[in-house]
Structure formats: structure tokens, C-alpha cells
Protein backbone atom coordinates (compact mmCIF):
# COMPACT_ATOMS: atom_id res chain seq x y z
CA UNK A 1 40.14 26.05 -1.26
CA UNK A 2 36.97 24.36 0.18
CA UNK A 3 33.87 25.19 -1.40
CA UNK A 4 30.85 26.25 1.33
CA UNK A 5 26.73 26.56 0.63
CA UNK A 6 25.43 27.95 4.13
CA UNK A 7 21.88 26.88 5.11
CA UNK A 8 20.20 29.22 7.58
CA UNK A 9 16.61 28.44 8.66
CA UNK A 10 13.85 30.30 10.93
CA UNK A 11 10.53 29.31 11.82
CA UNK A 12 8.63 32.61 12.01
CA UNK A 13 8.37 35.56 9.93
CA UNK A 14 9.31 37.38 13.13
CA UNK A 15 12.64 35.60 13.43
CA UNK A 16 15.98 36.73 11.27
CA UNK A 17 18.86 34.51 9.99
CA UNK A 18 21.13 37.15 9.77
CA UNK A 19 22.77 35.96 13.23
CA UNK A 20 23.15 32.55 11.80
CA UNK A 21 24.35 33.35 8.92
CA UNK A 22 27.04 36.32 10.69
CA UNK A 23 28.71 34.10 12.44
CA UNK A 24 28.85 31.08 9.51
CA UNK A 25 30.68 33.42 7.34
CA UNK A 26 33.18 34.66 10.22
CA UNK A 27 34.07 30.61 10.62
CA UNK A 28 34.45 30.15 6.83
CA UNK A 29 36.84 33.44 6.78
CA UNK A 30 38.72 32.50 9.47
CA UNK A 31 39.09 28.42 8.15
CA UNK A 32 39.47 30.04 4.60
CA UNK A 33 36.74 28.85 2.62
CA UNK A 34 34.82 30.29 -0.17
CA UNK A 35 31.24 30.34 0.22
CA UNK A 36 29.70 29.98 -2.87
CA UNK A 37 26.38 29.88 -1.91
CA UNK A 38 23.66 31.11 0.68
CA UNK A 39 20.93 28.62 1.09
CA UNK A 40 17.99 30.71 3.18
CA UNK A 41 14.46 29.40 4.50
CA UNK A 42 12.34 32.27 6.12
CA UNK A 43 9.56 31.71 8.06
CA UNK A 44 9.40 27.81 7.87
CA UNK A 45 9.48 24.76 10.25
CA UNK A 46 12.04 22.27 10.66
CA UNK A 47 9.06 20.05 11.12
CA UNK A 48 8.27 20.41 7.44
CA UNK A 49 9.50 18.38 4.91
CA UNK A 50 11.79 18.96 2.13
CA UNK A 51 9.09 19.84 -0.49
CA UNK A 52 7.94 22.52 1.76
CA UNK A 53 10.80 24.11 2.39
CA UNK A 54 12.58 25.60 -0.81
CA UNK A 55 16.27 26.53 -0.04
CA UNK A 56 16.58 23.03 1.27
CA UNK A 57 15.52 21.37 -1.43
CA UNK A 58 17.52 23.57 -3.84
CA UNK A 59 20.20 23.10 -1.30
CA UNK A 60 20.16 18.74 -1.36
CA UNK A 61 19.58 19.33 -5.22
CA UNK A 62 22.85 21.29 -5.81
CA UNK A 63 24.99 19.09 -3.44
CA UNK A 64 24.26 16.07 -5.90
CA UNK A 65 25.26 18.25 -8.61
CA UNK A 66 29.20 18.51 -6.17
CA UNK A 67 28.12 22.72 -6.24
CA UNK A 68 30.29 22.48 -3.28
CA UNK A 69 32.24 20.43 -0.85
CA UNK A 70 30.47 21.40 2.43
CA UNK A 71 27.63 22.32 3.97
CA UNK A 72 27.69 24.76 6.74
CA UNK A 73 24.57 25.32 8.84
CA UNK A 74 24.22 26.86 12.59
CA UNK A 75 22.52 23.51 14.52
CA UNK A 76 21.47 20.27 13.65
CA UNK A 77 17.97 21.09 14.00
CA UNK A 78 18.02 23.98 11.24
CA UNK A 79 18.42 21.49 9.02
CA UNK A 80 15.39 19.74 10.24
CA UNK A 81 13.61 18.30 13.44
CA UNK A 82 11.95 14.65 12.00
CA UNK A 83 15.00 12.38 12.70
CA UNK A 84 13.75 10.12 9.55
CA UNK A 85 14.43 13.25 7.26
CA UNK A 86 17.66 14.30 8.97
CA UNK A 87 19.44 10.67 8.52
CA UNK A 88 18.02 10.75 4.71
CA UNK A 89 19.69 14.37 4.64
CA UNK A 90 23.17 12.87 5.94
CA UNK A 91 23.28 9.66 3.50
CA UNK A 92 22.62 11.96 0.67
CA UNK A 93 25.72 14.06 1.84
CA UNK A 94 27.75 11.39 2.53
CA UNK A 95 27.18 9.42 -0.92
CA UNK A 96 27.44 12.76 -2.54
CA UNK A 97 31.18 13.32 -0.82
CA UNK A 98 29.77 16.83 0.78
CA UNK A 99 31.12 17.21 4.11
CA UNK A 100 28.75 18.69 7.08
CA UNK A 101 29.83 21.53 9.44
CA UNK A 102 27.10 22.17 12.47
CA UNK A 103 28.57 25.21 14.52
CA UNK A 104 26.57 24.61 18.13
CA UNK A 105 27.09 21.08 17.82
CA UNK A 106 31.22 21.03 17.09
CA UNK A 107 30.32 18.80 13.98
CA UNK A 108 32.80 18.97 11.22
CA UNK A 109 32.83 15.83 9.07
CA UNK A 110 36.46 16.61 7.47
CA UNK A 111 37.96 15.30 10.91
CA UNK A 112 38.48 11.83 12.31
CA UNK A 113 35.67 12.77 14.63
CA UNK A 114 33.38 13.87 12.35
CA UNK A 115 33.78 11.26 9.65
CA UNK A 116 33.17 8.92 12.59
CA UNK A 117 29.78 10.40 12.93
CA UNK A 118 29.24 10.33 9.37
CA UNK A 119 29.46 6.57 9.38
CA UNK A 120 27.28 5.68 12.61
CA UNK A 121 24.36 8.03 10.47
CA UNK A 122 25.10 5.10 7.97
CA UNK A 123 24.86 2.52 10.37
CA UNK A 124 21.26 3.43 11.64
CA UNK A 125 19.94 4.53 8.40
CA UNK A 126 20.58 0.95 7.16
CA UNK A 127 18.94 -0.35 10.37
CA UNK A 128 16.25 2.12 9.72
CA UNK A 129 15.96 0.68 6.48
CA UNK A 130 15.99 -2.75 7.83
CA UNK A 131 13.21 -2.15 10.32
CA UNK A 132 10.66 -0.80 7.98
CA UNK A 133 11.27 -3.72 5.47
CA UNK A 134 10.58 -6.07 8.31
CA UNK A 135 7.36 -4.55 9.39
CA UNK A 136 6.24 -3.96 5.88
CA UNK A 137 7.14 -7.94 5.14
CA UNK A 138 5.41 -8.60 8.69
CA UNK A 139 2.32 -6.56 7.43
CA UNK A 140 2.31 -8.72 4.06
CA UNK A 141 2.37 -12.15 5.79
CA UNK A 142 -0.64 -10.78 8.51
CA UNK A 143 -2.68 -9.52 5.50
CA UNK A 144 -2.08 -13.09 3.97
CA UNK A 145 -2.80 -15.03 7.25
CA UNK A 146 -6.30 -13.22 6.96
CA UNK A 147 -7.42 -14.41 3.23
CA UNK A 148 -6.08 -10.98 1.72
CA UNK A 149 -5.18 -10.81 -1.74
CA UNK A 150 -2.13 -9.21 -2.68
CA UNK A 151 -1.09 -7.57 -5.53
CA UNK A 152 -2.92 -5.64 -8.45
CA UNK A 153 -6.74 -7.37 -9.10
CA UNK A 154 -7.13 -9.79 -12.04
CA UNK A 155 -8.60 -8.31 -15.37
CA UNK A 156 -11.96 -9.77 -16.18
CA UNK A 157 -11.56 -13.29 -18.17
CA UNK A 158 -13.82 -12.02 -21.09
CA UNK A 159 -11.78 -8.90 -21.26
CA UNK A 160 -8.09 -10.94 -21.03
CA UNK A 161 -10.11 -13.42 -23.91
CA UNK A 162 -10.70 -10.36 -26.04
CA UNK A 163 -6.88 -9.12 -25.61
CA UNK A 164 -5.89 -12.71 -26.52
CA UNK A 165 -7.88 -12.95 -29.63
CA UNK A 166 -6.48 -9.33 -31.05
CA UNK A 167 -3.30 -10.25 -30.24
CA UNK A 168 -3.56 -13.30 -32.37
CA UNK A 169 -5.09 -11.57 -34.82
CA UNK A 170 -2.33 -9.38 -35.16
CA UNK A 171 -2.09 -5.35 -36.69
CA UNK A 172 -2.55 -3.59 -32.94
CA UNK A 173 -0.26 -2.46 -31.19
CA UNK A 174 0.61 -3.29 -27.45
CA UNK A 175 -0.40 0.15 -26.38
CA UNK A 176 -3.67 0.60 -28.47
CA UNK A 177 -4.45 -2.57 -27.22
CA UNK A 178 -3.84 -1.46 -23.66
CA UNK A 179 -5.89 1.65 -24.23
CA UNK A 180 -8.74 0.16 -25.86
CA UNK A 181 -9.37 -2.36 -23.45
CA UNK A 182 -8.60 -0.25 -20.21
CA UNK A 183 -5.84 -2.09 -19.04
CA UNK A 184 -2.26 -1.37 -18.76
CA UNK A 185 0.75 -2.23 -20.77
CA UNK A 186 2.26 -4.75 -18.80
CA UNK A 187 -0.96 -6.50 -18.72
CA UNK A 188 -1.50 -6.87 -22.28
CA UNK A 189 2.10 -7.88 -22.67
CA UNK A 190 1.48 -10.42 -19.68
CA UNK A 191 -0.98 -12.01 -21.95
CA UNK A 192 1.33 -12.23 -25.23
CA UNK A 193 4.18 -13.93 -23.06
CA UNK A 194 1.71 -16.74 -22.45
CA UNK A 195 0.88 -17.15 -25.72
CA UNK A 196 4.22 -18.49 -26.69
């Protein structure tokens, strides 16, 4: 037997889930599934992000965990309105082997059809991906191009002299010497690796 977590969402106080939620569980009876789990935001926006909206988080939380084998939610756009956050959504499902059902929008990822949409959500997520690494490589080369330095700021040479002479000196610690000279870790570690 499959496994369901409904997600309902409204935006307003005013608003009621019940309907979605009604007509969810008459679909799971009738396909014979066993919901085992009612995932309910009151009240918020699809607009907001996952951190803002607790059933969904606890919801994408729990599927990683395989709490169930399907998600079951009344529209695409309960589940959230920024198309950047819905095609994160779908990848997590996907790599976490949760199917998706969307009632209004005949989605049901255990067909042929559905799976078929699961993959083209891959395909665009990697060419998301692909397009913000370009523009954040193109940003790095323009910020070059004008003189920019990149990367965190050099330490000051008398500090990196004093780390160099405790370090040959010996009896401190990487991280005491990190803290007493207000640099981090890596830094101070940067500076023994030369050494040798």
C-alpha cells in the first residue's frame, strides 16, 4: 500500500483547507492509499519561502527521511508560487524517490506521464543551475577586468611574521594561535604549510 503526506496551503486566515484536504483524502480512498500524514499551512503565502512556512518544511524534511512514498497536494501553486523554489521542491522529491500527485493539474508521477514530467523538472533545474554558474563566473571575470580583488583580504605581514615565528617556536596550538592573533584556522595553517 502507498504511503501519502497531504500538503494543504491557504494564504489568509480567512481561507480554510478543509476543501483541499476533503477531496485529497476521497482520491487516496478511492486509489487505496494510506495517508500517513497531514501536512497543513494556515494563513501563509506561496510567495514565501520554505523557512517561513512550517508544514512545508517539516513536510521536505520528512520526505528525505522516505516518511512516505507520495506527496499529495491540491495545485501546483499550493506548494509554492517562486518557480526557483518549486523546481528545488521537485529535485528533492525526485532524488528522494517520493512521487508527486497535483489533483487540478492531472499530475501523478507514478505514470509514464508523470515520470516524464519528473525528468524535464530535472532537465531545467540543471540548466537553471548552469545559468547562474555562468553569470556568477561572468560577474567574477567583470570584477577582475576592473582591478577587483578577489577572494578573502591578506593578513597584515607583521601579523603573518608573528604567526610564523610562534609556529617555529613551537608549544601553541593551531587554534590558540588562530585566536590570539585574530585570524582564522586555515590561515594559520596556510602559514605552517609554507614553512615546510
Amino acid at each position: 500500500m502507498r504511503r501519502v503526506a497531504l500538503y494543504t496551503r491557504v494564504s489568509t486566515d480567512k481561507q480554510t483547507t478543509e476543501n483541499q484536504e476533503r477531496e485529497l483524502r476521497d482520491i487516496a480512498k478511492r486509489s487505496g492509499w494510506q495517508i500517513v500524514e497531514v501536512y497543513q499551512d494556515q494563513g501563509i503565502s506561496g510567495a514565501k519561502g520554505r523557512d517561513q512556512r512550517p508544514a512545508f518544511d517539516a513536510l521536505c524534511k520528512d520526505a528525505t527521511r522516505r516518511k512516505f512514498d507520495m506527496v499529495m497536494a491540491w495545485s501546483v501553486d499550493r506548494l509554492g508560487r517562486s518557480l526557483q523554489d518549486l523546481v528545488g521542491f521537485l529535485s528533492e522529491l525526485h532524488s528522494s524517490g517520493i512521487d508527486l500527485f497535483l489533483h487540478q493539474q492531472g499530475i501523478d508521477t507514478t505514470t509514464p506521464a508523470g515520470k516524464a514530467m519528473f525528468q524535464m523538472m530535472g532537465v531545467f533545474a540543471e540548466f537553471e543551475r548552469a545559468m547562474i554558474r555562468d553569470r556568477v563566473n561572468s560577474g567574477l571575470a567583470r570584477a577582475k577586468a576592473q582591478g577587483k580583488v578577489l577572494g578573502r583580504p591578506k593578513i597584515d605581514p607583521a601579523t603573518e611574521s608573528a604567526i610564523l615565528k610562534a609556529l617555529k617556536k613551537g608549544g601553541i596550538g593551531i587554534r590558540k594561535l588562530a585566536t590570539l592573533h585574530n585570524v582564522g584556522t586555515g590561515t594559520v595553517q596556510r602559514i605552517r604549510e609554507a614553512m615546510s
